[in-house]
Protein backbone atom coordinates (compact mmCIF):
# COMPACT_ATOMS: atom_id res chain seq x y z
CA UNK A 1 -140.02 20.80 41.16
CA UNK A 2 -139.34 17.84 38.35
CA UNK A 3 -140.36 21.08 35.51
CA UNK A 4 -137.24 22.96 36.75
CA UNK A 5 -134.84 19.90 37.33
CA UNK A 6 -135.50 19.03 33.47
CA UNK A 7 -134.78 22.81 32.75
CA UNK A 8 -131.62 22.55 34.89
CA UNK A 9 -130.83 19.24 32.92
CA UNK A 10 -131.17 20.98 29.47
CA UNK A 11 -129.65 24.29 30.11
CA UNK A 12 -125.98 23.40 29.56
CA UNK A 13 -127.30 21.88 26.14
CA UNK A 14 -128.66 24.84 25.37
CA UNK A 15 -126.03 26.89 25.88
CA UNK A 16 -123.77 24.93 24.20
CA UNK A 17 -125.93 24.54 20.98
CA UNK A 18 -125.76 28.69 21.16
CA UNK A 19 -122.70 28.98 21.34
CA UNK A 20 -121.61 26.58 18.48
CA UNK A 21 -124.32 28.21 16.63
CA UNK A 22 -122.46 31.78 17.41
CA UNK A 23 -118.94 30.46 16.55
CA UNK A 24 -119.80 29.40 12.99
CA UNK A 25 -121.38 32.89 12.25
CA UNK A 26 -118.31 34.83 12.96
CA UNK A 27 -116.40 32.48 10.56
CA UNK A 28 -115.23 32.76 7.36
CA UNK A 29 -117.26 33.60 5.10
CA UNK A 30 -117.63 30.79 2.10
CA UNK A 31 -116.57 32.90 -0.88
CA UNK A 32 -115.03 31.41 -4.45
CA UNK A 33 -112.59 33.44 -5.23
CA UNK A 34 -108.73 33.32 -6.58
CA UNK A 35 -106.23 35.48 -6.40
CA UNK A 36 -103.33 35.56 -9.64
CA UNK A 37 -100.07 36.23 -8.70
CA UNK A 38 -97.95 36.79 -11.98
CA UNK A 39 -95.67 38.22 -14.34
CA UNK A 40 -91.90 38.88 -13.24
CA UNK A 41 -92.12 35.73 -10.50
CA UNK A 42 -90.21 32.75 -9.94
CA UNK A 43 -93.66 30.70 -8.67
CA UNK A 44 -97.01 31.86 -10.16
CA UNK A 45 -99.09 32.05 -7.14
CA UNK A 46 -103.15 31.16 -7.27
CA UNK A 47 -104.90 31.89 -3.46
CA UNK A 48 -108.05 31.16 -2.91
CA UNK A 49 -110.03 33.06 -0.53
CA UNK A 50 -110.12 30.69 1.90
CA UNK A 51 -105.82 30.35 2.01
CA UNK A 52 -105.90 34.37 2.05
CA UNK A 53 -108.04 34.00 5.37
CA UNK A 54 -105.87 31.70 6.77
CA UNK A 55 -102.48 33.61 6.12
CA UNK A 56 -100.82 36.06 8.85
CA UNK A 57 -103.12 39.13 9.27
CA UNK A 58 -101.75 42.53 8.54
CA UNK A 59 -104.10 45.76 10.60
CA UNK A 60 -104.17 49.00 9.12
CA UNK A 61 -105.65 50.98 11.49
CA UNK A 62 -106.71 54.75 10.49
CA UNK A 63 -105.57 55.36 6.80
CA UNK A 64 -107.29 58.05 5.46
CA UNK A 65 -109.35 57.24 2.43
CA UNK A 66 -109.60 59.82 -0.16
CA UNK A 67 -112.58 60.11 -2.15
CA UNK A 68 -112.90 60.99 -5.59
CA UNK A 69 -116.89 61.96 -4.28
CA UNK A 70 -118.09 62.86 -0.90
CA UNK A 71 -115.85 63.71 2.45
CA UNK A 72 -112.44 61.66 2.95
CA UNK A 73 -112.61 59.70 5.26
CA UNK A 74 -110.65 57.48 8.18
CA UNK A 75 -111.17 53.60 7.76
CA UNK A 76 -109.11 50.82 9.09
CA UNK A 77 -108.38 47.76 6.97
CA UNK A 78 -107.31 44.24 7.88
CA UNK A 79 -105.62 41.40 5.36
CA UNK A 80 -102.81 39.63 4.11
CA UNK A 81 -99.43 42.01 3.78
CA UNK A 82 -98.38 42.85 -0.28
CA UNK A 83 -94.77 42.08 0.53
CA UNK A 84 -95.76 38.38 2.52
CA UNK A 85 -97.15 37.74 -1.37
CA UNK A 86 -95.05 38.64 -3.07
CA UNK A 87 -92.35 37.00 -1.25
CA UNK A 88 -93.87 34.06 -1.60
CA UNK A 89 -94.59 34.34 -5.26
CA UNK A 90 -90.95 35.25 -5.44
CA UNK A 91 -91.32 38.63 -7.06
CA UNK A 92 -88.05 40.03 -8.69
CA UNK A 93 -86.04 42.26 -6.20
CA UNK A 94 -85.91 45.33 -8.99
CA UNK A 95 -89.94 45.03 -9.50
CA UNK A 96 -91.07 48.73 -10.59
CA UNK A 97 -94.66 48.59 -10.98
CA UNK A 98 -97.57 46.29 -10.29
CA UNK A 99 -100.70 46.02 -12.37
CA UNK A 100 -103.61 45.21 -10.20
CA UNK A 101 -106.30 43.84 -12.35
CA UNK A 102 -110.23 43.67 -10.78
CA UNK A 103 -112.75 40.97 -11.91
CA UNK A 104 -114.41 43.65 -14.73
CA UNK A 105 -110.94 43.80 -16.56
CA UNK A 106 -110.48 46.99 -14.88
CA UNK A 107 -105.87 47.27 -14.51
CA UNK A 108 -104.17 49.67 -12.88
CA UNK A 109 -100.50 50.27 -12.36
CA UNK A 110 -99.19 50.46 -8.40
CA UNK A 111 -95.86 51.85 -8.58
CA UNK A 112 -93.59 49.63 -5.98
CA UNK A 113 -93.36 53.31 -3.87
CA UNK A 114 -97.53 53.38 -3.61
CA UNK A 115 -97.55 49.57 -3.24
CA UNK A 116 -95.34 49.75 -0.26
CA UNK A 117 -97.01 48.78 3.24
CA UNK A 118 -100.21 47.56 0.86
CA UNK A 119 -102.30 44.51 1.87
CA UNK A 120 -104.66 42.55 0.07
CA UNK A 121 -108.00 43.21 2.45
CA UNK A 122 -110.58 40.74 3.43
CA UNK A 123 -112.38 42.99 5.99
CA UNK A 124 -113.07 46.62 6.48
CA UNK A 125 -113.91 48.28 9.89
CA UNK A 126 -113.12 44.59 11.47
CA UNK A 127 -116.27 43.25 9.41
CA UNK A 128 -115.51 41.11 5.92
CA UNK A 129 -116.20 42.94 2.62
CA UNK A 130 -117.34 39.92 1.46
CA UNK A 131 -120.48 40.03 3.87
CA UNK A 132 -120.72 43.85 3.94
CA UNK A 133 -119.91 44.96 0.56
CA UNK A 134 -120.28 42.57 -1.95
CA UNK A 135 -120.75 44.88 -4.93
CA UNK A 136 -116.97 45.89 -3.95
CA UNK A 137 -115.55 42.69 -2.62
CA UNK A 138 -114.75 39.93 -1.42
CA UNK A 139 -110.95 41.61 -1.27
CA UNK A 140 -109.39 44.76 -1.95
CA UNK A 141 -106.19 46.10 -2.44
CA UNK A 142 -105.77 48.84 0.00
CA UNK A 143 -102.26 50.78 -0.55
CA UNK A 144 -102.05 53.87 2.23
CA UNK A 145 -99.11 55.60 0.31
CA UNK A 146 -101.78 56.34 -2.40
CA UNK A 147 -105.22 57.96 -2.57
CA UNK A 148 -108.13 55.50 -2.38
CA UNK A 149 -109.47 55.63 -6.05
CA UNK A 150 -106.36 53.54 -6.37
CA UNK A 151 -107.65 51.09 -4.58
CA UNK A 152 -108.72 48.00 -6.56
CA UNK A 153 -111.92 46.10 -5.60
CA UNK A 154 -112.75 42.97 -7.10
CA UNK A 155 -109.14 42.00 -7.48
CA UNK A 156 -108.36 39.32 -9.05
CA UNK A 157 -104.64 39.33 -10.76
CA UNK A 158 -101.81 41.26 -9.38
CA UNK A 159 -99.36 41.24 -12.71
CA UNK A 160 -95.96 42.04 -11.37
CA UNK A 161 -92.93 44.05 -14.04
CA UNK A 162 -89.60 44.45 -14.15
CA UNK A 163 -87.28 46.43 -16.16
């Protein structure tokens, strides 16, 4: 009888332990990362991972992913909106084009038509790149209104022209 009063003693402090231990898991991960906002802005923006994760969250639920190999393919997406940064960076109005630069040096040019409805992703399939895909992570810049191999992984500056 005392063996399952001490087991009805400990139980809740069990549980609890559990569940803490559960809730930090499905945190955020700890990544070092920055994000460059630059170019034709009134404030340069630098976001660390961390601020990204902690800014409104923009879904993108079924956008067909293009692939330059293998079978397209359906994926949803989930991160901060392009336009909420580049508000906030205060992006000129007339913008044309936006060079998306990865951590290799890799650039690209977005034009503001492929850019548009574009977020910067921190997790793919509801699960964060950063855990799941490092090779291609921690973010991403997914832009629906062009095909995938637009995409830049590994971003780390989005350079922003004007005419």
């Amino acid at each position: 009888m005392r063996r399952f009063q001490r087991l009805r003693l400990w139980r809740p402090l069990l549980v609890l332990g559990l569940l803490l231990l559960g809730l930090s898991a499905c945190g955020t991960p700890n990544v070092d990362w920055q994000l460059q906002i630059s170019g034709a802005v009134s404030q340069p923006l630098s976001l660390s991972y961390g601020e990204l994760a902690d800014m409104p969250q923009t879904e993108l639920n079924d956008i067909l992913m293009e692939k330059s190999h293998g079978e397209d393919e359906y994926t949803s997406w989930s991160g901060v909106a392009l336009s909420d940064i580049l508000g906030q960076a205060g992006a000129s109005e007339d913008y044309v084009v936006l060079t998306a630069v990865a951590a290799d040096g890799y650039a690209i040019e977005i034009s503001r038509q492929e850019a548009e409805g574009g977020i910067i992703a921190l997790k793919s399939q509801g699960e964060w790149i950063a855990e799941t895909d490092p090779d291609h992570g921690p973010i991403r810049l997914v832009c629906p209104n062009a095909p995938s191999n637009r995409w830049v992984f590994q971003l780390q500056e989005i350079q922003v022209v004007a005419p």
